[in-house]
Protein backbone atom coordinates (compact mmCIF):
# COMPACT_ATOMS: atom_id res chain seq x y z
CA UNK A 1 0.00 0.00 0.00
CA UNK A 2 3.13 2.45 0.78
CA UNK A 3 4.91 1.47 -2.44
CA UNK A 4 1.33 2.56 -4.70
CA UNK A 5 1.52 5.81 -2.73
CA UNK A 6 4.47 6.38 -2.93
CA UNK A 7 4.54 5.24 -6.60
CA UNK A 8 1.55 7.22 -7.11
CA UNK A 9 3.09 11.01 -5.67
CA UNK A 10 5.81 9.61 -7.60
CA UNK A 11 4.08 10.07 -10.41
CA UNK A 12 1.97 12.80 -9.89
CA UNK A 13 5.56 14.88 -9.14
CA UNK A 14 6.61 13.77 -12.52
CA UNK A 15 3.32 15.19 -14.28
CA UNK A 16 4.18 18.17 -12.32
CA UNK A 17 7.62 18.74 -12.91
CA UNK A 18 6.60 18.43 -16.77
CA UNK A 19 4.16 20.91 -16.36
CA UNK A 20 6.33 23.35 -15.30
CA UNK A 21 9.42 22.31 -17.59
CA UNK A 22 6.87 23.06 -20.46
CA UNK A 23 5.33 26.23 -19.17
CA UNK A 24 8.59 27.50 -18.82
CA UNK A 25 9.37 27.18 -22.33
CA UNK A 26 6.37 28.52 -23.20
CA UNK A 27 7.62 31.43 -21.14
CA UNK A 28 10.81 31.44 -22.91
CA UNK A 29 9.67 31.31 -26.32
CA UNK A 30 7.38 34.27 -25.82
CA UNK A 31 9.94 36.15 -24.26
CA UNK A 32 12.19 36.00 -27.61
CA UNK A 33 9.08 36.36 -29.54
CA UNK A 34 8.75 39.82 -27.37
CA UNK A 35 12.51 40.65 -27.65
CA UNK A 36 12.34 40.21 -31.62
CA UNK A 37 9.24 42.93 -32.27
CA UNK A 38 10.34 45.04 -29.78
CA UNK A 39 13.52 44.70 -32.21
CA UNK A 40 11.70 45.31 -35.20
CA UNK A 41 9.49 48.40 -33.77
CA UNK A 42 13.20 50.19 -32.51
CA UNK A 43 13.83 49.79 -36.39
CA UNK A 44 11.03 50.97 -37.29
CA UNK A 45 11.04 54.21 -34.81
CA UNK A 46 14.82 54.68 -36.36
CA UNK A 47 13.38 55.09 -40.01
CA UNK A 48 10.52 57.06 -39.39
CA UNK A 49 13.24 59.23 -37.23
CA UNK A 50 14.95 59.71 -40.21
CA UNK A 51 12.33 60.17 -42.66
CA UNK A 52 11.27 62.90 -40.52
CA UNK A 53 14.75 64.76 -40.37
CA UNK A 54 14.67 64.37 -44.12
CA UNK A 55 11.36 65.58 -45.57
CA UNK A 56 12.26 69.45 -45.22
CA UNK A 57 15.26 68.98 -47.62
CA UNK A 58 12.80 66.52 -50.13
CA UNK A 59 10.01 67.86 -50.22
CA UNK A 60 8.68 71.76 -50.06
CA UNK A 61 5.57 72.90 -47.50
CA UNK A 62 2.41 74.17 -49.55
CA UNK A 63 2.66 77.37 -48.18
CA UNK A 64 5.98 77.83 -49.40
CA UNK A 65 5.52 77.26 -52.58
CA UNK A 66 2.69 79.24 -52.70
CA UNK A 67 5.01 82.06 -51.87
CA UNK A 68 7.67 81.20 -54.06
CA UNK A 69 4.73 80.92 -56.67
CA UNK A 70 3.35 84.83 -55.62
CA UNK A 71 7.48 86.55 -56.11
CA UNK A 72 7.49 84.88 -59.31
CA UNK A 73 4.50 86.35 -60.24
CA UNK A 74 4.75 89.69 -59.20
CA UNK A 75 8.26 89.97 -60.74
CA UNK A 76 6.32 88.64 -64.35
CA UNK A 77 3.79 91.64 -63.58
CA UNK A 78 6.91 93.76 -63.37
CA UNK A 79 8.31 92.54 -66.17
CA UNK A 80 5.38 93.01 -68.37
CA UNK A 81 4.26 96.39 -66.79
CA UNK A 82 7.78 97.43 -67.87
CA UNK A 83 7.18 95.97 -71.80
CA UNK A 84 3.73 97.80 -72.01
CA UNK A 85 5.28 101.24 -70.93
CA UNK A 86 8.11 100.50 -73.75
CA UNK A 87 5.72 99.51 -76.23
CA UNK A 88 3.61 102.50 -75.82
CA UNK A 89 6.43 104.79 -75.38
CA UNK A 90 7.03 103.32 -79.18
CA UNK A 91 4.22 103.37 -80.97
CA UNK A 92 3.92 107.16 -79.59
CA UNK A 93 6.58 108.23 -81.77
């Protein structure tokens, strides 16, 4: 009767130990599953970083090139304010 008892917790100890050997595998492999996209989202921070620190020299802001658009305009004004004059300065003689 001792020996199945003892056979018995003997047993149910080995179910247990099992139980724990797996679950901390489990533990493990989610832990390197964690490590690797916590890996990948560092990357990812590091090229959106430097997309951001490199969009002002690509790329130009709509308002600025609305400006740049208005100079360039009012210098062509100029330009053909200062042909009219000429012209009619011409034909008047």
């Amino acid at each position: 009767m001792v020996g199945l008892l003892l056979s018995f917790l003997g047993c149910c100890f080995g179910f247990a130990k099992m139980l724990v050997a797996q679950f901390q595998n489990a533990m493990e492999e989610r832990h390197a599953n964690q490590q690797r996209v916590n890996e990948k989202v560092e990357d990812l921070e590091r090229m959106v970083n430097k997309m951001n620190s490199s969009m002002p020299l690509v790329y130009v802001l709509r308002d600025d090139y609305i400006r740049g658009q208005t100079v360039l305009e009012a210098k062509m004004d100029a330009v053909h304010k200062t042909l009219s004059d000429l012209y009619k300065i011409e034909s008047a003689k």
